[in-house]
Every structure is written in C-alpha cells, then in structure tokens.
PDB file of N, CA and C in Angstrom:
ATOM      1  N   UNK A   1     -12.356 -83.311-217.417  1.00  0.00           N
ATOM      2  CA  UNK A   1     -11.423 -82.406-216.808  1.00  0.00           C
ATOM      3  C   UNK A   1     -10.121 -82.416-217.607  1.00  0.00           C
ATOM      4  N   UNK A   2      -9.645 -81.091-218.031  1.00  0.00           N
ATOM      5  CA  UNK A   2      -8.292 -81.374-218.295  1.00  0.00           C
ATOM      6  C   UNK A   2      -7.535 -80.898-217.868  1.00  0.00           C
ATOM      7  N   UNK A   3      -6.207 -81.811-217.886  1.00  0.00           N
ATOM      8  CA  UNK A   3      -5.020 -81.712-216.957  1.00  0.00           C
ATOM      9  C   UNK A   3      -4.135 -80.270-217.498  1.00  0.00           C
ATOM     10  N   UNK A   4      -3.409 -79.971-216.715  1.00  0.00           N
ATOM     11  CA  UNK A   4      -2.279 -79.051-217.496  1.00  0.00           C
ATOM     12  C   UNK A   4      -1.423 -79.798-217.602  1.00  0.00           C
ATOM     13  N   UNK A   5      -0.650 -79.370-218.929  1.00  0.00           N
ATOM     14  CA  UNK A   5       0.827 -79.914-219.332  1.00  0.00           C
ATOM     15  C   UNK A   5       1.672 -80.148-218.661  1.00  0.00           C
ATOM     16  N   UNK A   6       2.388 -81.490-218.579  1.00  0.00           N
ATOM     17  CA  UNK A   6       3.558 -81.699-217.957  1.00  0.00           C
ATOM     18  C   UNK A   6       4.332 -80.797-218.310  1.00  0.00           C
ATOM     19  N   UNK A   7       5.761 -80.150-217.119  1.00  0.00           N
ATOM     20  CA  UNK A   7       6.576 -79.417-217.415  1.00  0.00           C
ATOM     21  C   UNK A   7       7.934 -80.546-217.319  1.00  0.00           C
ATOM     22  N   UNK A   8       8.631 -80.253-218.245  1.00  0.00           N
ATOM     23  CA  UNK A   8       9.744 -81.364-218.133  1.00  0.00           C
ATOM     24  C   UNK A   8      10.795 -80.871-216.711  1.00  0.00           C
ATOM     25  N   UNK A   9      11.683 -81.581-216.570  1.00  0.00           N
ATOM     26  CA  UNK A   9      12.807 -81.150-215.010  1.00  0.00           C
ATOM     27  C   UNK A   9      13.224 -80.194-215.707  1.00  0.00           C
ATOM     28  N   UNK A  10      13.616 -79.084-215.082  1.00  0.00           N
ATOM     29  CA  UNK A  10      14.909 -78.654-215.572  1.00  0.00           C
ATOM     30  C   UNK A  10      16.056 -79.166-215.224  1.00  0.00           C
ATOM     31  N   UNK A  11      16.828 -79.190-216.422  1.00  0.00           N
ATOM     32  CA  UNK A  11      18.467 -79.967-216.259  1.00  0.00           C
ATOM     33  C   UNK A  11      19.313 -79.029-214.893  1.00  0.00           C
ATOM     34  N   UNK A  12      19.984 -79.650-215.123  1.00  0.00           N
ATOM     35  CA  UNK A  12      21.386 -79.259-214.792  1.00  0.00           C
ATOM     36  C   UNK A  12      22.123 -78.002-214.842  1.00  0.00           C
ATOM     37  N   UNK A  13      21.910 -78.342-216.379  1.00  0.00           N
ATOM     38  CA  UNK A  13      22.746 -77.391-217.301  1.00  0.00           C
ATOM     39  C   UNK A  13      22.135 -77.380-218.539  1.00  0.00           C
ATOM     40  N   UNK A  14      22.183 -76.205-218.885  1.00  0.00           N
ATOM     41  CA  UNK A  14      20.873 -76.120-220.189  1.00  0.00           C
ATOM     42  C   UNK A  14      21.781 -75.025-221.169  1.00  0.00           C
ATOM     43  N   UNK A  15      21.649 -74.536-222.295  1.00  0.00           N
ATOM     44  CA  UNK A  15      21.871 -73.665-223.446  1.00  0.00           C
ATOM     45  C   UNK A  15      21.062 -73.676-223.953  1.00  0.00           C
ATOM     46  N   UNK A  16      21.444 -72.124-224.491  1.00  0.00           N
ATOM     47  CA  UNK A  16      20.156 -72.212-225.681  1.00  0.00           C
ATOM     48  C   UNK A  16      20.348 -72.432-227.216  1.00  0.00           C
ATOM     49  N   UNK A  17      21.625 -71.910-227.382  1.00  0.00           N
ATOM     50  CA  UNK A  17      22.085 -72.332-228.715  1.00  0.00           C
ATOM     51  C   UNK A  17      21.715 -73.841-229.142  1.00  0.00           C
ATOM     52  N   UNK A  18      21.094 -74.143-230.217  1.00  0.00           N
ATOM     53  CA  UNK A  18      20.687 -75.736-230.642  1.00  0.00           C
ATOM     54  C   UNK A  18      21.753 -76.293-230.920  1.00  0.00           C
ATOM     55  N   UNK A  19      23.150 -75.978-231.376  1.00  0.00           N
ATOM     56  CA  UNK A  19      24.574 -76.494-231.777  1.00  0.00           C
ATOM     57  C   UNK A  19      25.288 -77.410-230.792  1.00  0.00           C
ATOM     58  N   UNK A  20      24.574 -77.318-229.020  1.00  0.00           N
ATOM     59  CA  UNK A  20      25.009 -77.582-227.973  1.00  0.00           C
ATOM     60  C   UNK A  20      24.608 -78.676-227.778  1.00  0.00           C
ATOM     61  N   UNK A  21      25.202 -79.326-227.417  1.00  0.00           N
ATOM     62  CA  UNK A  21      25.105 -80.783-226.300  1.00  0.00           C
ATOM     63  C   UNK A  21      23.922 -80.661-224.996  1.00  0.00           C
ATOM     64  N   UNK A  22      24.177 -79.034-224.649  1.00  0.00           N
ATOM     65  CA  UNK A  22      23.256 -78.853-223.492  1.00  0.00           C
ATOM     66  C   UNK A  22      22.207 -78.537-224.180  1.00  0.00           C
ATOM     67  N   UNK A  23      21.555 -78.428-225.282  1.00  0.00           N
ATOM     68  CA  UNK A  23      20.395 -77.693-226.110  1.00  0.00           C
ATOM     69  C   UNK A  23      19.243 -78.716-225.501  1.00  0.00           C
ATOM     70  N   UNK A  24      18.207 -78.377-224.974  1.00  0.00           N
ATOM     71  CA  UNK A  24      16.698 -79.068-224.839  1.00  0.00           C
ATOM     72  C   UNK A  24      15.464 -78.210-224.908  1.00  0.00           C
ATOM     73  N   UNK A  25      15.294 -78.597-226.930  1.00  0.00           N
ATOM     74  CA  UNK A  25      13.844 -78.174-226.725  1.00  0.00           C
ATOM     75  C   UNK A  25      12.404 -78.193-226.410  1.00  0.00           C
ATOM     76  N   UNK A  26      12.671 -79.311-225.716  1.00  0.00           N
ATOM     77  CA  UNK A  26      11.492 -79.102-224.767  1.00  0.00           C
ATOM     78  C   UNK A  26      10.914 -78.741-223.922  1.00  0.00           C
ATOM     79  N   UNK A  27      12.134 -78.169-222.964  1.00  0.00           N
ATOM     80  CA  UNK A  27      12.095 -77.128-222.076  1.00  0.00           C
ATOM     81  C   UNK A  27      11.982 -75.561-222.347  1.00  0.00           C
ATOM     82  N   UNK A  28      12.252 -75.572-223.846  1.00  0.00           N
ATOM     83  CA  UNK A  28      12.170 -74.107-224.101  1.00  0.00           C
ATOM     84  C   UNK A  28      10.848 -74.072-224.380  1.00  0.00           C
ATOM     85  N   UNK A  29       9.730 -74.999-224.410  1.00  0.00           N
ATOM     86  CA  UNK A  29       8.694 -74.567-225.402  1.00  0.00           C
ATOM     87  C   UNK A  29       7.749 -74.273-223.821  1.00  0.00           C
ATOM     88  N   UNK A  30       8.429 -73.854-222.615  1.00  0.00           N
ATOM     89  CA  UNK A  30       7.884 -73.250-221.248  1.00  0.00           C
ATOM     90  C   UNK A  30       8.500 -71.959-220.820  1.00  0.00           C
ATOM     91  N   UNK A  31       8.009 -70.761-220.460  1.00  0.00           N
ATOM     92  CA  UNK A  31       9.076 -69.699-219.661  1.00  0.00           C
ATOM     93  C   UNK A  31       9.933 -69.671-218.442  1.00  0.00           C
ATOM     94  N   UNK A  32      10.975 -69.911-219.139  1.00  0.00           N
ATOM     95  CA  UNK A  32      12.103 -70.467-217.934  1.00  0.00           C
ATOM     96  C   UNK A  32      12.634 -69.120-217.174  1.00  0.00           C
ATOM     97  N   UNK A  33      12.801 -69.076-216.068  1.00  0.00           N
ATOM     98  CA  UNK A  33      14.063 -67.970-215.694  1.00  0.00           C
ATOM     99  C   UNK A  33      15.175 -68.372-214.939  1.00  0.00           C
ATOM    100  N   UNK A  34      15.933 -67.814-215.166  1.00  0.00           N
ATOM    101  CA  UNK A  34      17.266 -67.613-214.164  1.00  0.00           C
ATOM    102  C   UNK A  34      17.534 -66.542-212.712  1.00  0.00           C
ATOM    103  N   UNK A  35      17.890 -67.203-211.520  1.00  0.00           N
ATOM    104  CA  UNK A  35      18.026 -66.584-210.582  1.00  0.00           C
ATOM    105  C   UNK A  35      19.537 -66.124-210.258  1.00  0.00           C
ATOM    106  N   UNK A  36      20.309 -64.939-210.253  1.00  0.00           N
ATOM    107  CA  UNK A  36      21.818 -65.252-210.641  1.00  0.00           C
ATOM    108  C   UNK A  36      22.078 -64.395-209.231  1.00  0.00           C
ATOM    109  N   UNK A  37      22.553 -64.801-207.907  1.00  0.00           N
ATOM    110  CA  UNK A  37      22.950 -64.419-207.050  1.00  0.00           C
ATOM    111  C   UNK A  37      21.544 -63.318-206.053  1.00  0.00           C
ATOM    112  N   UNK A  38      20.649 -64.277-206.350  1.00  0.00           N
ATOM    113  CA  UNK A  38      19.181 -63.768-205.446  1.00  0.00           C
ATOM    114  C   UNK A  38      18.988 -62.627-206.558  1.00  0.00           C
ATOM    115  N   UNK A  39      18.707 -62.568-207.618  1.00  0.00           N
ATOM    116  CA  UNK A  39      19.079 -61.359-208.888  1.00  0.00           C
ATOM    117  C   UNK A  39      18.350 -62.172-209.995  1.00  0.00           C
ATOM    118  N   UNK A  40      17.249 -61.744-210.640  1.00  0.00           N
ATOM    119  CA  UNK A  40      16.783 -62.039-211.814  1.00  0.00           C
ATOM    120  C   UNK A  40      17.644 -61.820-213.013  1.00  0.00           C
ATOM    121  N   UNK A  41      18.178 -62.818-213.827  1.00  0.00           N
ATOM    122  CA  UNK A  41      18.517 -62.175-215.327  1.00  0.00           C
ATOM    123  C   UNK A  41      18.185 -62.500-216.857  1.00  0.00           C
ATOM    124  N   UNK A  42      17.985 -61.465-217.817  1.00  0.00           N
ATOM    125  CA  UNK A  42      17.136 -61.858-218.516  1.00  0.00           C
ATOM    126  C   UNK A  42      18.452 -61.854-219.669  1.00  0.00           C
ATOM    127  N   UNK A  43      19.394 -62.319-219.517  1.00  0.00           N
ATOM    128  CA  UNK A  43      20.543 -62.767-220.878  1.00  0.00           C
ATOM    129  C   UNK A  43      21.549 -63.465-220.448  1.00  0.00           C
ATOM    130  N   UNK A  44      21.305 -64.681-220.005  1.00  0.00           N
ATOM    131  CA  UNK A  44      21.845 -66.057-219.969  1.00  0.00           C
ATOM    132  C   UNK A  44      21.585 -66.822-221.279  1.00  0.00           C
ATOM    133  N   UNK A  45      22.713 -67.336-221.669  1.00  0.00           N
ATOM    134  CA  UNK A  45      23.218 -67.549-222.626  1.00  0.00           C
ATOM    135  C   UNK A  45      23.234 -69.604-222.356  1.00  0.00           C
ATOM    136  N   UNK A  46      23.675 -69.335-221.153  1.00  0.00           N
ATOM    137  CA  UNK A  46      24.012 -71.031-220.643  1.00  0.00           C
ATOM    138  C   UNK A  46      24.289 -70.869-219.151  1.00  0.00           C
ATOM    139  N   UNK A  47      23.926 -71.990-218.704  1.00  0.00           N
ATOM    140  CA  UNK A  47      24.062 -71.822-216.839  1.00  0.00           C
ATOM    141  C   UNK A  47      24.483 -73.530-216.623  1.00  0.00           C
ATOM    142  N   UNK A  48      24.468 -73.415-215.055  1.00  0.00           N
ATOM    143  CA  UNK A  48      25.305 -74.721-214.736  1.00  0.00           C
ATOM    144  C   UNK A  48      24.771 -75.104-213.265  1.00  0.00           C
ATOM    145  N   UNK A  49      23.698 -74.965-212.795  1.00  0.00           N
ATOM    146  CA  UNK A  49      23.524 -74.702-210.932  1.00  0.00           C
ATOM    147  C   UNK A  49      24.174 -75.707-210.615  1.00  0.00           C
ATOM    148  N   UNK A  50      24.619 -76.855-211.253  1.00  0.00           N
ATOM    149  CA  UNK A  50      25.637 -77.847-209.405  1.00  0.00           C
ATOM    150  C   UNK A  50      26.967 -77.081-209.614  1.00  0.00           C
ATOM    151  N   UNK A  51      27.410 -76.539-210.969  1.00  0.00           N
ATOM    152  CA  UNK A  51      29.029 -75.717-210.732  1.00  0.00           C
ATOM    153  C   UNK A  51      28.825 -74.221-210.235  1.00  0.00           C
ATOM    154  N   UNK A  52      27.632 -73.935-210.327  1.00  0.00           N
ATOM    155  CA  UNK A  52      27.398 -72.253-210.066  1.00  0.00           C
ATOM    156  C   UNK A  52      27.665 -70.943-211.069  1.00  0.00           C
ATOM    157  N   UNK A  53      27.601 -71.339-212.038  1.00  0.00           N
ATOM    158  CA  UNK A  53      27.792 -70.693-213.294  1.00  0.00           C
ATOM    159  C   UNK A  53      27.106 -70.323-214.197  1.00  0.00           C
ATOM    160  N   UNK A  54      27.319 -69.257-214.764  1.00  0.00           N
ATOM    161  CA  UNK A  54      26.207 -68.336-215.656  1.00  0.00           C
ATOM    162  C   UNK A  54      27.218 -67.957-217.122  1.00  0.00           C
ATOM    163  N   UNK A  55      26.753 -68.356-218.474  1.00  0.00           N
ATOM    164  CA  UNK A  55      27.753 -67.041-219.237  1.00  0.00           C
ATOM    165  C   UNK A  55      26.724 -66.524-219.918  1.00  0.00           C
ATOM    166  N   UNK A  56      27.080 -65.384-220.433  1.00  0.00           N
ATOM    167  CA  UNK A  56      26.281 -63.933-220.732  1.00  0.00           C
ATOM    168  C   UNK A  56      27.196 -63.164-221.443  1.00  0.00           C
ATOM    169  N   UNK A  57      26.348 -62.789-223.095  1.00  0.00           N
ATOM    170  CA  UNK A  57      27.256 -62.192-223.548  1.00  0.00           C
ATOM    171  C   UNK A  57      28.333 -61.137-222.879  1.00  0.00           C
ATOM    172  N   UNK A  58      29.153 -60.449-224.005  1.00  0.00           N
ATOM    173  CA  UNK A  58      30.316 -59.563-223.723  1.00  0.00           C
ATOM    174  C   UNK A  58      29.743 -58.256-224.417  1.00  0.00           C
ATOM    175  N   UNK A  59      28.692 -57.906-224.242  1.00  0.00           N
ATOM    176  CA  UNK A  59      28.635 -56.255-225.324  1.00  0.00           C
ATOM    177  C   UNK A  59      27.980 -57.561-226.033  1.00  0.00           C
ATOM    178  N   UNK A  60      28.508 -56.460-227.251  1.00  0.00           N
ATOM    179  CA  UNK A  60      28.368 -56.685-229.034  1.00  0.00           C
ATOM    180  C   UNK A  60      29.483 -57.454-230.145  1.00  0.00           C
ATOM    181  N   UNK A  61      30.470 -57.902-228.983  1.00  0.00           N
ATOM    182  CA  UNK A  61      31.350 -58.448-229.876  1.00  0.00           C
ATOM    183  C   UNK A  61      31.005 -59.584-230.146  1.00  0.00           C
ATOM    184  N   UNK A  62      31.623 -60.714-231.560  1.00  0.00           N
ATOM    185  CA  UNK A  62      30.948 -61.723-231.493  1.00  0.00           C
ATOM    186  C   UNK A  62      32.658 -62.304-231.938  1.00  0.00           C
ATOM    187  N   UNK A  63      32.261 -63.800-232.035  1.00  0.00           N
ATOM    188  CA  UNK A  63      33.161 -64.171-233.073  1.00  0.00           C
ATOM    189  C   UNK A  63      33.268 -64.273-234.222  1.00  0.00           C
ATOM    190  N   UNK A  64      34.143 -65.080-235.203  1.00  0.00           N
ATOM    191  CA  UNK A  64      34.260 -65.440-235.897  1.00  0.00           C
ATOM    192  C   UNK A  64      33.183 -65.682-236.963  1.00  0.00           C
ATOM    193  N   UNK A  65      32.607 -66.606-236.356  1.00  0.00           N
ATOM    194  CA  UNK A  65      31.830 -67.446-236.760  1.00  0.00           C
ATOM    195  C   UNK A  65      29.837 -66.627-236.298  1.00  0.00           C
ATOM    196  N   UNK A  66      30.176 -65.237-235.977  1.00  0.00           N
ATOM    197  CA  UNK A  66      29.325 -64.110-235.492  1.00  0.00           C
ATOM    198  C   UNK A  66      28.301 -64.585-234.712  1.00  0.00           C
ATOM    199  N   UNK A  67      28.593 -65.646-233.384  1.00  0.00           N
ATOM    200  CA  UNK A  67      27.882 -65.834-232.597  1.00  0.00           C
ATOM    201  C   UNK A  67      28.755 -65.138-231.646  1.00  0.00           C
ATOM    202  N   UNK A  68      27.685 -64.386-230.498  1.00  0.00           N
ATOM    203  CA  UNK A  68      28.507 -63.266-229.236  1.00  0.00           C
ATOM    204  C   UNK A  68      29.675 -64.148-228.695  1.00  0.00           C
ATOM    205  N   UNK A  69      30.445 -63.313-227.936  1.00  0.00           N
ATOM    206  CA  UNK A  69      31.457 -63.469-227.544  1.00  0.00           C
ATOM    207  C   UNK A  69      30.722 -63.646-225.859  1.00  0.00           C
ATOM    208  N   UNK A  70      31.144 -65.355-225.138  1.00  0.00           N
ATOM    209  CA  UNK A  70      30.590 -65.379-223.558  1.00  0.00           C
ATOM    210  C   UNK A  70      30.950 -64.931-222.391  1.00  0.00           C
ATOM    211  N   UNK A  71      30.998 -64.534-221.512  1.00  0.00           N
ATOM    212  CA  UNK A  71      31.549 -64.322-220.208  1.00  0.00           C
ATOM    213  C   UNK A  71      31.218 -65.182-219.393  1.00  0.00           C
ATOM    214  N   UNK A  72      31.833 -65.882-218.439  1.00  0.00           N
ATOM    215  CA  UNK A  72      31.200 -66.502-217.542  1.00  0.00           C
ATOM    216  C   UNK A  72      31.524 -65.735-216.058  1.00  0.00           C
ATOM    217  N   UNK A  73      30.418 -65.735-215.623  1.00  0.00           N
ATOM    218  CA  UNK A  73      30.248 -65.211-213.896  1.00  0.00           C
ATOM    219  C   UNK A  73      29.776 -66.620-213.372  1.00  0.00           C
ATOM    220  N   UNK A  74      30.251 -66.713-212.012  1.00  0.00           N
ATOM    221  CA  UNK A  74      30.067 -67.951-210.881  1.00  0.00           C
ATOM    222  C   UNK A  74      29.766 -66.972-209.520  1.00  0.00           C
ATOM    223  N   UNK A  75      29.124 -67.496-209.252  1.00  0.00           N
ATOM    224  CA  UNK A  75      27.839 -67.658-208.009  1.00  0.00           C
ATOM    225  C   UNK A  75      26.503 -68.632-208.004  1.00  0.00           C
ATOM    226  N   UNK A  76      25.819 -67.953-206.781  1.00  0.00           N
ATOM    227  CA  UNK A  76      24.422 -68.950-206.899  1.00  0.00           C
ATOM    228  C   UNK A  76      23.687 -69.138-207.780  1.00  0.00           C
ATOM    229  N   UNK A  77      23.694 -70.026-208.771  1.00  0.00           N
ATOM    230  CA  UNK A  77      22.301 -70.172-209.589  1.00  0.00           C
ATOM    231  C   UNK A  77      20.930 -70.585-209.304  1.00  0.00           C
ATOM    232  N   UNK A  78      19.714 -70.067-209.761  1.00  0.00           N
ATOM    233  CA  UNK A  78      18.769 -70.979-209.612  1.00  0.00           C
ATOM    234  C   UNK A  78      17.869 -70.884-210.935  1.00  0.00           C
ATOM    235  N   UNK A  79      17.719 -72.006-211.384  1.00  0.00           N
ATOM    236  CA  UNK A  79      16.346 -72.336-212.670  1.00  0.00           C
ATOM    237  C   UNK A  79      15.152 -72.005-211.999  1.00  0.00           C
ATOM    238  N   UNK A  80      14.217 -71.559-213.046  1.00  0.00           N
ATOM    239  CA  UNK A  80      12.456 -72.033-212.424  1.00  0.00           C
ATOM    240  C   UNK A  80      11.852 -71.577-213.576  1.00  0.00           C
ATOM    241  N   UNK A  81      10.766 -72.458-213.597  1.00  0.00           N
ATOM    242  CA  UNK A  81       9.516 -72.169-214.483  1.00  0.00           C
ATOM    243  C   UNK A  81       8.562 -70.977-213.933  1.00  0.00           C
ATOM    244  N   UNK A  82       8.569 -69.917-215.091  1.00  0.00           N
ATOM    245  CA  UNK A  82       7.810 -68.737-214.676  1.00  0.00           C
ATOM    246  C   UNK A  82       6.254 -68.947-214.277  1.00  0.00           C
TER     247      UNK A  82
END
C-alpha cells in the first residue's frame, strides 16, 4: 500500500520570494491557497494569519531593484492546501 505524501504545516507566515526569511520551499512544492476575508485570492505575495495580513502587489509598479511594489490589506486570513 502506498501512503500519500506528508503535507508539511503551514506556517504562520509564509512568502514567496526565496530572498525572505519567511521563504519555505517545501511548502511550495503543494497547492496552497489563500482565504482573504471569506474571498479566495490568487496574488498574495506574503500573508500573516495570527496578525491578519495580506500584501499584494500595487499594479505594475516595481522598485528599484524591479521587484513589484506591496500593498498590505488586514483582515481575516486563512491558509489551506488545495
């Protein structure tokens, strides 16, 4: 018999950028989603569910350094494996 794959927890607080402290790829190598105020969204950037926080790009602007420019919105978050 074989088992299915362990799914790791989801954190806390996760990013996706690899540059981050919050970066875990091991959780990416599963389809994650975000629940943002009983609201599916598909361009979260970085989230936070014990602070309630989401950021998501701005448009098309980026910085400097030509990674997007973030917004952060606060409300309910929720993680889950699709």
């Amino acid at each position: 018999m074989s088992e299915a794959p362990q799914t790791p927890t989801l954190p806390d607080r996760l990013s996706i950028d690899p540059s981050s402290a919050h970066y875990n790829a091991a959780v990416f190598e599963h389809d994650i989603g975000i629940r943002f105020n009983e609201k599916e969204r598909f361009d979260v950037e970085e989230y936070c569910v014990s602070e309630g926080w989401i950021k998501v790009p701005a448009g098309k602007k980026v910085d400097r350094k030509g990674k997007p420019l973030l917004l952060t919105l606060k409300g309910k978050v929720e993680a889950f494996y699709k």
